[in-house]
PDB file of N, CA and C in Angstrom:
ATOM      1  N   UNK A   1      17.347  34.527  -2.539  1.00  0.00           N
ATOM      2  CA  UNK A   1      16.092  34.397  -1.838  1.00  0.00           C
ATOM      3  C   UNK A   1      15.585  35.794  -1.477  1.00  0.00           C
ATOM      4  N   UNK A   2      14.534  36.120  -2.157  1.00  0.00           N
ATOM      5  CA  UNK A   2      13.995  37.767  -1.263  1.00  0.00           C
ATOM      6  C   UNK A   2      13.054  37.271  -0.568  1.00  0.00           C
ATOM      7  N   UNK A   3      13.393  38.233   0.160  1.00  0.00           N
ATOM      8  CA  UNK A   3      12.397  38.856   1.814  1.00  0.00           C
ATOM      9  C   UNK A   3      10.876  38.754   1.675  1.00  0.00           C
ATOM     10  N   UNK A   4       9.663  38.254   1.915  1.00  0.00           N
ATOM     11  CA  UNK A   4       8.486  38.259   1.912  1.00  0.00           C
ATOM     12  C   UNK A   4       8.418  39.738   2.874  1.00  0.00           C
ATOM     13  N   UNK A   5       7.315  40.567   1.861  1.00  0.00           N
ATOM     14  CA  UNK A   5       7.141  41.806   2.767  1.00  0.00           C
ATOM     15  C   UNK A   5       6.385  41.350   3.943  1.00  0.00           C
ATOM     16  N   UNK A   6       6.464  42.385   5.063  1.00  0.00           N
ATOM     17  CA  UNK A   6       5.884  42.567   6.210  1.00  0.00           C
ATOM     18  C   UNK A   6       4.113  43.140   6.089  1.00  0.00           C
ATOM     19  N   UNK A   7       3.841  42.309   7.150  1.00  0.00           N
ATOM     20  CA  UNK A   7       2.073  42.730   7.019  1.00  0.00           C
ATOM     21  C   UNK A   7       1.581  43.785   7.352  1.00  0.00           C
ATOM     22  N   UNK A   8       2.316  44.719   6.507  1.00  0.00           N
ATOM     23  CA  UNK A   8       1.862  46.313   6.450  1.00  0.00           C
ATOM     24  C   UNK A   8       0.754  46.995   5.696  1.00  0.00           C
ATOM     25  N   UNK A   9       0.546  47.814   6.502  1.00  0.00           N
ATOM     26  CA  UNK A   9      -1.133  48.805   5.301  1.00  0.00           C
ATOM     27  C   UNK A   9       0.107  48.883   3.978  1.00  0.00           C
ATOM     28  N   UNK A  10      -0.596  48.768   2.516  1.00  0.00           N
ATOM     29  CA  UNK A  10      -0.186  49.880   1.540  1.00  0.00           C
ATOM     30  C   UNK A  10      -0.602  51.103   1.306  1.00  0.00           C
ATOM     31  N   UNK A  11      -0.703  52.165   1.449  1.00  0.00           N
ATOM     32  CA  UNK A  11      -1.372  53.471   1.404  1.00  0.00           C
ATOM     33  C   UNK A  11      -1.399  54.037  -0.158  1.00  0.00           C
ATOM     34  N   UNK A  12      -2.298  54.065  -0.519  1.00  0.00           N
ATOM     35  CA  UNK A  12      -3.501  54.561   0.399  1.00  0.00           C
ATOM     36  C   UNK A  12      -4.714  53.667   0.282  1.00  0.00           C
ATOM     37  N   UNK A  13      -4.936  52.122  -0.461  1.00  0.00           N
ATOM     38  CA  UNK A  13      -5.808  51.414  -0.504  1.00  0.00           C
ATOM     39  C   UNK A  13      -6.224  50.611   0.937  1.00  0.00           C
ATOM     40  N   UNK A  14      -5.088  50.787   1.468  1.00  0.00           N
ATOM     41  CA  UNK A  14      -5.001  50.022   3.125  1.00  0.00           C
ATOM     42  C   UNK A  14      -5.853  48.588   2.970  1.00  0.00           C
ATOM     43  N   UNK A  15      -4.887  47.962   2.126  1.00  0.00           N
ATOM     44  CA  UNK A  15      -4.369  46.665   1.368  1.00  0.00           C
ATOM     45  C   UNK A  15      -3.094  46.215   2.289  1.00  0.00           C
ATOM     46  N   UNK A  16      -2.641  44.989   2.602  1.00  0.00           N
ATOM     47  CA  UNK A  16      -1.918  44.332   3.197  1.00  0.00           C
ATOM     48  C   UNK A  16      -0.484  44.242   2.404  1.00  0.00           C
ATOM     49  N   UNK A  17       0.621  44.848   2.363  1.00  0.00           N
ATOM     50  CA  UNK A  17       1.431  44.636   1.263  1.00  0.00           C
ATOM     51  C   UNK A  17       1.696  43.056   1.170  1.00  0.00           C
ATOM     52  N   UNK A  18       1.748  42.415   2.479  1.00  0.00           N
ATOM     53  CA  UNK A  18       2.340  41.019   1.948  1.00  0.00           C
ATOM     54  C   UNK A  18       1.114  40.176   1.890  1.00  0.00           C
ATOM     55  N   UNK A  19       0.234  39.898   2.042  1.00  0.00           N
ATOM     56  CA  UNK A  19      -1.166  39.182   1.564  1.00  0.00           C
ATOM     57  C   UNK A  19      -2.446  39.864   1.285  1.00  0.00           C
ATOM     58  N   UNK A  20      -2.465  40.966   0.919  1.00  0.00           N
ATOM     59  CA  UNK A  20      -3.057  41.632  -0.166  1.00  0.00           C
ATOM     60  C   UNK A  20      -4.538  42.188   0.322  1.00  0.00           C
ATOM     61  N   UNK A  21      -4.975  41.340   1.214  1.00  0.00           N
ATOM     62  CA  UNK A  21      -6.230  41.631   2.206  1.00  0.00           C
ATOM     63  C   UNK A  21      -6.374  42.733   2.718  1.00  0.00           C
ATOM     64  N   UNK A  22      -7.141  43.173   3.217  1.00  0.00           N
ATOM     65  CA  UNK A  22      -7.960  44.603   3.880  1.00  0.00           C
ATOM     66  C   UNK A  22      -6.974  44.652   5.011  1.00  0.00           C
ATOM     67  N   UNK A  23      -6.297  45.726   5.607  1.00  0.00           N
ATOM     68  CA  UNK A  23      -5.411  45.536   6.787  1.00  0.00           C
ATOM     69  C   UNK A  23      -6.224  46.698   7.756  1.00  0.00           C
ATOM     70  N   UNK A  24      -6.070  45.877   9.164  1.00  0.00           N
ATOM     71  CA  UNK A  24      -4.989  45.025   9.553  1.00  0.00           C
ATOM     72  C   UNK A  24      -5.419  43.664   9.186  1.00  0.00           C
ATOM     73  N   UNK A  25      -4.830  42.548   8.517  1.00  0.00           N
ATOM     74  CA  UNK A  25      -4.546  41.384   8.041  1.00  0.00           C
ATOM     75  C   UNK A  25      -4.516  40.848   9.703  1.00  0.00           C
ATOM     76  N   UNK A  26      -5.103  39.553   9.734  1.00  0.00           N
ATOM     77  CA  UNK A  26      -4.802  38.297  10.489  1.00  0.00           C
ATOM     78  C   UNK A  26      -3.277  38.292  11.587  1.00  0.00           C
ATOM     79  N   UNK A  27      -1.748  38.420  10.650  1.00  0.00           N
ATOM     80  CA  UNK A  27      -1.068  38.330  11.259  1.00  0.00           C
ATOM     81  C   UNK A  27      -0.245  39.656  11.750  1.00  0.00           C
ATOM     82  N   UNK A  28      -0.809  40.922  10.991  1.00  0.00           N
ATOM     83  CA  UNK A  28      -0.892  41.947  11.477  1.00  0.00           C
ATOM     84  C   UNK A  28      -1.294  42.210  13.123  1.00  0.00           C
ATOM     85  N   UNK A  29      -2.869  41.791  12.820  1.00  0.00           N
ATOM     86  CA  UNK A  29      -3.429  41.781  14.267  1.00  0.00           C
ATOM     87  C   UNK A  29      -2.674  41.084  15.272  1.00  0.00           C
ATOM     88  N   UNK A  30      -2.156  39.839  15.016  1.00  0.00           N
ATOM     89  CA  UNK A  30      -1.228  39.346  15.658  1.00  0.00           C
ATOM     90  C   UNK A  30      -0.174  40.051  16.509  1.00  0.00           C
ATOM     91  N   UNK A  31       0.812  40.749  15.149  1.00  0.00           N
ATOM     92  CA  UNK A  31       1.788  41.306  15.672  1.00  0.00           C
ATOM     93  C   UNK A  31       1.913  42.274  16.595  1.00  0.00           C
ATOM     94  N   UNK A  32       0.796  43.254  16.193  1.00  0.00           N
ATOM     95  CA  UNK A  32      -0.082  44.459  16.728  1.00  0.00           C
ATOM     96  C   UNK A  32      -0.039  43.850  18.442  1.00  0.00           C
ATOM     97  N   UNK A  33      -0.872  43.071  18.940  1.00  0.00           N
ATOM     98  CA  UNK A  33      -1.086  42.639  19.631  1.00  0.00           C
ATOM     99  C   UNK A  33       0.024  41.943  20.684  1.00  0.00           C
ATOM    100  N   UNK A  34       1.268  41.395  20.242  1.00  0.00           N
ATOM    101  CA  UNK A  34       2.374  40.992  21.031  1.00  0.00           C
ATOM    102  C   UNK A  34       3.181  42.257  21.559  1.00  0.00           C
ATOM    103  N   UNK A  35       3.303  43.024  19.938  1.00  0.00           N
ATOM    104  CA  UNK A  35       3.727  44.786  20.234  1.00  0.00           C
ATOM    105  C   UNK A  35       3.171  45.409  21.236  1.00  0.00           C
ATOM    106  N   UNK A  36       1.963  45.469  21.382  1.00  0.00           N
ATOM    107  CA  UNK A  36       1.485  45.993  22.916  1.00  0.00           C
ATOM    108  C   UNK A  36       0.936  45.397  23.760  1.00  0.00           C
ATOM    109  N   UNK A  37       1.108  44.109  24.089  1.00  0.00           N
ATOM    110  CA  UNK A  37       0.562  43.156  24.933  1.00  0.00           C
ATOM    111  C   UNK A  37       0.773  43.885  26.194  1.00  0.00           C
ATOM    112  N   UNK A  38       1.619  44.862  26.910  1.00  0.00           N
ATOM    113  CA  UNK A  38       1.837  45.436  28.026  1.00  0.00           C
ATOM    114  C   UNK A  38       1.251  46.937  28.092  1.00  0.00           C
ATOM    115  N   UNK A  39       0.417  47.569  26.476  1.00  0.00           N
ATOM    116  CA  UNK A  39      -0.435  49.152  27.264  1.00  0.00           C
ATOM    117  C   UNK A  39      -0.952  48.452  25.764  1.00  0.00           C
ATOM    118  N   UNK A  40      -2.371  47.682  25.847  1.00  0.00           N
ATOM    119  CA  UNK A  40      -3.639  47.559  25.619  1.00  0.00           C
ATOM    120  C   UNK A  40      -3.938  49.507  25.072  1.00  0.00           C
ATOM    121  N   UNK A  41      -4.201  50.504  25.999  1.00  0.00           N
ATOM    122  CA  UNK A  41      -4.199  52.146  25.853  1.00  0.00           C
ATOM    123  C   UNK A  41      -3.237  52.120  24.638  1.00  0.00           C
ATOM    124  N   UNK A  42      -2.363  52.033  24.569  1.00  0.00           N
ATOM    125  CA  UNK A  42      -1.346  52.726  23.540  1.00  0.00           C
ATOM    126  C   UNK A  42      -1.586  51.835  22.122  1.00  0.00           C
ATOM    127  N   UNK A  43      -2.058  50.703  22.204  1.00  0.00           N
ATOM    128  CA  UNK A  43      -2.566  50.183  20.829  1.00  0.00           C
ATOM    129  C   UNK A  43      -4.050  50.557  20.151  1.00  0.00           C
ATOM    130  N   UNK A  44      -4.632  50.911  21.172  1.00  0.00           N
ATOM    131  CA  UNK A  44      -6.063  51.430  21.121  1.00  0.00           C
ATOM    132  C   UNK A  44      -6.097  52.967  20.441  1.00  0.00           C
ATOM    133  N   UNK A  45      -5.253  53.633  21.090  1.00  0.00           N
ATOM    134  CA  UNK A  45      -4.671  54.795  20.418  1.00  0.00           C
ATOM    135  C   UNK A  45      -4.064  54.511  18.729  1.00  0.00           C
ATOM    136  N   UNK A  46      -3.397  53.770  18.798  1.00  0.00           N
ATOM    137  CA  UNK A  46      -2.468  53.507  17.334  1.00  0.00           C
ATOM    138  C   UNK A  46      -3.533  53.775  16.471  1.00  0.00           C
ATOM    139  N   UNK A  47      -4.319  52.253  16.469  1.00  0.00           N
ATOM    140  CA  UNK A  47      -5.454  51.565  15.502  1.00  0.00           C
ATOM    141  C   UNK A  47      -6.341  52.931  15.329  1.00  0.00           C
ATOM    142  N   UNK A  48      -7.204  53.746  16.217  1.00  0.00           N
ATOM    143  CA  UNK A  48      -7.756  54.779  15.850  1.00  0.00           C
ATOM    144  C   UNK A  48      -7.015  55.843  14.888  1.00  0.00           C
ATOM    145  N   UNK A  49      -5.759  56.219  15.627  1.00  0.00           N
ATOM    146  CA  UNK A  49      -5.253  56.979  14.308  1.00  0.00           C
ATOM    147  C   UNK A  49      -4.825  56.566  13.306  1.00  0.00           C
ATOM    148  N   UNK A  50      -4.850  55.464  13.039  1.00  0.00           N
ATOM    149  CA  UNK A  50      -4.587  54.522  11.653  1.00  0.00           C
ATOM    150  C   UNK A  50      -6.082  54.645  11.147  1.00  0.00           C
ATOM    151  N   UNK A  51      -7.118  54.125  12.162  1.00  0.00           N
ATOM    152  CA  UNK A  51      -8.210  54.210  11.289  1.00  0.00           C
ATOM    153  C   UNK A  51      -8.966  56.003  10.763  1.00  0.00           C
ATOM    154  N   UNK A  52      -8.702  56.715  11.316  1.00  0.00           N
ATOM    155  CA  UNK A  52      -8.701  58.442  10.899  1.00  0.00           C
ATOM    156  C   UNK A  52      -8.286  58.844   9.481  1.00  0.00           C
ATOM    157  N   UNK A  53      -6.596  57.860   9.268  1.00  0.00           N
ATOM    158  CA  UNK A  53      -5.856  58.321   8.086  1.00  0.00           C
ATOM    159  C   UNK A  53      -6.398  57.328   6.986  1.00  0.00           C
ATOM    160  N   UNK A  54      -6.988  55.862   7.441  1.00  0.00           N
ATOM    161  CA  UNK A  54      -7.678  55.441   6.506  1.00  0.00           C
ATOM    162  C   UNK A  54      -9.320  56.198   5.564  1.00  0.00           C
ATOM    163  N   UNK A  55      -9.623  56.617   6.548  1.00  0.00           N
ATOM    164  CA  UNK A  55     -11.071  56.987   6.504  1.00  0.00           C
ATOM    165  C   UNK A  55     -10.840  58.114   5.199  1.00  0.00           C
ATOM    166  N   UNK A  56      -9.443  59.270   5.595  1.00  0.00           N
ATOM    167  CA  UNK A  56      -8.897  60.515   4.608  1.00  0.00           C
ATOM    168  C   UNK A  56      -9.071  59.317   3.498  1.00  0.00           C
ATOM    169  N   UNK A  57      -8.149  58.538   3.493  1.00  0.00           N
ATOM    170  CA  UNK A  57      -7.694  58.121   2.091  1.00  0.00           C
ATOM    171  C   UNK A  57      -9.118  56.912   1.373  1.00  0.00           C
ATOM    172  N   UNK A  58      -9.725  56.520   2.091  1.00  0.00           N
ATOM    173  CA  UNK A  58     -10.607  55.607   2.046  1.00  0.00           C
ATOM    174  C   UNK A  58     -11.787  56.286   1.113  1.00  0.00           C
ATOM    175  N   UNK A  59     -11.930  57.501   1.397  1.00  0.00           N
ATOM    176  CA  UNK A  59     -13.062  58.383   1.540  1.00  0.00           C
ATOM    177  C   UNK A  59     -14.562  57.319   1.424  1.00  0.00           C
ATOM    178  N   UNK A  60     -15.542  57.737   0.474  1.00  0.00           N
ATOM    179  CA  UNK A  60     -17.052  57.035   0.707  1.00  0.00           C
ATOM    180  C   UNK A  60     -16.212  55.678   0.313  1.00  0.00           C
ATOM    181  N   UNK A  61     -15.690  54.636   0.633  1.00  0.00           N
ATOM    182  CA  UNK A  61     -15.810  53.494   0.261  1.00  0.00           C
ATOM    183  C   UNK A  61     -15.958  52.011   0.858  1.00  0.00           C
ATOM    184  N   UNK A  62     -16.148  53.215   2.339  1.00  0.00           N
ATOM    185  CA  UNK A  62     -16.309  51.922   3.380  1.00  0.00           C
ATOM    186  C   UNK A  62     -16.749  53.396   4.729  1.00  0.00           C
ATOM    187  N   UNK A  63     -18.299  52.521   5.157  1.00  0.00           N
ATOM    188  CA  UNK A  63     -18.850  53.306   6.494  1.00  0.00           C
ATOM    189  C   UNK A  63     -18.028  53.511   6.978  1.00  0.00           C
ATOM    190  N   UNK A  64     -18.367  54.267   7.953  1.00  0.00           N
ATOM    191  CA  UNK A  64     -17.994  54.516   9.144  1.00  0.00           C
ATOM    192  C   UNK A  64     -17.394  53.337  10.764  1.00  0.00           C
ATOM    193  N   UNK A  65     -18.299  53.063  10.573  1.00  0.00           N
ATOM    194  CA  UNK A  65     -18.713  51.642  11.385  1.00  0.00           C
ATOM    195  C   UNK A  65     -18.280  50.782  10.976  1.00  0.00           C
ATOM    196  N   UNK A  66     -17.813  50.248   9.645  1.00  0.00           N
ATOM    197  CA  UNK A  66     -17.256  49.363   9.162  1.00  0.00           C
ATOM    198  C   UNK A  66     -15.604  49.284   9.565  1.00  0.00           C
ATOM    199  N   UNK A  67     -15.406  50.681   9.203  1.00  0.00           N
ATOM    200  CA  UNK A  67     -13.482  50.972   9.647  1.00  0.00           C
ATOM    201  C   UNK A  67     -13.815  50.796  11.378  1.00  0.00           C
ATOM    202  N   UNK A  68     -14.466  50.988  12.004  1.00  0.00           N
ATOM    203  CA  UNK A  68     -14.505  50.741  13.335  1.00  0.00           C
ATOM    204  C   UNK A  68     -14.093  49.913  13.909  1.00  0.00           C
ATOM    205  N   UNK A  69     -14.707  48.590  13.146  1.00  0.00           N
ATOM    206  CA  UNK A  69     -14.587  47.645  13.223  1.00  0.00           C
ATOM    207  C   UNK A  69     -13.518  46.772  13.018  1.00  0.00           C
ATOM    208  N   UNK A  70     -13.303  47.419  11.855  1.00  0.00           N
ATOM    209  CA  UNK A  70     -12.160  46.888  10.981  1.00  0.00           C
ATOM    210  C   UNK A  70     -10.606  47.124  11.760  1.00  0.00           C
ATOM    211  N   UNK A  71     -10.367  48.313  11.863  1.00  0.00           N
ATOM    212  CA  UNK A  71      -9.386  49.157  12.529  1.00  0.00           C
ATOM    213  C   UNK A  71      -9.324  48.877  14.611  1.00  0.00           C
ATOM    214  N   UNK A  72     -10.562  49.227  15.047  1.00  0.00           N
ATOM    215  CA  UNK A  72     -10.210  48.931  16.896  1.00  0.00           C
ATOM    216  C   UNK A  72     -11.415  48.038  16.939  1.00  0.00           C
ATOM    217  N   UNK A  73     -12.229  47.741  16.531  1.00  0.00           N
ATOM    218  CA  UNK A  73     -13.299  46.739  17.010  1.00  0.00           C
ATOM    219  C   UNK A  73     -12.532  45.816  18.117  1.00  0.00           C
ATOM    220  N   UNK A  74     -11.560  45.228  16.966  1.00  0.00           N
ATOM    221  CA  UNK A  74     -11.374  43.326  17.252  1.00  0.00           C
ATOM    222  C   UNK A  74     -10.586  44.063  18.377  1.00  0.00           C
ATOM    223  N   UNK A  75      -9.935  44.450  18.666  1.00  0.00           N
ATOM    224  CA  UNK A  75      -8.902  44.845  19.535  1.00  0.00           C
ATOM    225  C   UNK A  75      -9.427  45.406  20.778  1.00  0.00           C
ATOM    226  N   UNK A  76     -10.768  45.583  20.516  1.00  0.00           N
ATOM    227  CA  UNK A  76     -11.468  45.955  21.779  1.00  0.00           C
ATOM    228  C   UNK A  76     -12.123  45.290  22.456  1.00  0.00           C
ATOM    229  N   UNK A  77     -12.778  43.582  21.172  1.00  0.00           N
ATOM    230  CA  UNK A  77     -12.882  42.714  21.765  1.00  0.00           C
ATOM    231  C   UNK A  77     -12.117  41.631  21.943  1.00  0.00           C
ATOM    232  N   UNK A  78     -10.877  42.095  21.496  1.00  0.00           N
ATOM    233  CA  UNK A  78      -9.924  41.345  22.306  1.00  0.00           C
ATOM    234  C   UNK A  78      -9.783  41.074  23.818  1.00  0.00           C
ATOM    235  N   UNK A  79      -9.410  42.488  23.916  1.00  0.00           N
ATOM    236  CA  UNK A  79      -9.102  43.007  25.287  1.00  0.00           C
ATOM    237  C   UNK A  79     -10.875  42.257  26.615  1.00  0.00           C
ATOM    238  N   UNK A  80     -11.864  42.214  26.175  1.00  0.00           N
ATOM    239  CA  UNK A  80     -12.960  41.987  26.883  1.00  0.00           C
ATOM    240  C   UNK A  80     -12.924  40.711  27.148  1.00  0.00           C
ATOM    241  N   UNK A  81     -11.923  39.934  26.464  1.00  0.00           N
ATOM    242  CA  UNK A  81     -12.272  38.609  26.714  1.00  0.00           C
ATOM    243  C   UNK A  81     -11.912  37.681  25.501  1.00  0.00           C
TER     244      UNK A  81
END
């Protein structure tokens, strides 16, 4: 029986290795989210510098605003409510 990978970026397409989607993936966000359920700050931090190293590797293929979104948006409207 092998291991189903973990819902990690692949770098440098920042592709989901285990369901193939734009990451952070669904259960990414999830995990993300139990991982720092206690400093909200320190995940907010993560996701930005994740979204920085995407943007390098991403280059023109997605706005600005789009990785924003993509990367701390949800997580910011998480946190609001």
């Amino acid at each position: 029986m092998s291991r189903r990978p973990d819902h990690l970026p692949a770098r440098p397409t920042w592709r989901c290795r285990a369901c193939g989607i734009a990451w952070p993936c669904s259960p990414a966000k999830l995990r993300l989210l139990a991982e720092y359920r206690d400093d909200h700050p320190a995940l907010l931090v993560r996701l930005a510098t994740l979204r920085e190293e995407a943007a390098v590797h991403l280059g023109g293929s997605g706005s600005s605003a789009e990785l924003v979104e993509r990367f701390t948006g949800w997580a910011t409207a998480h946190r609001q409510g």
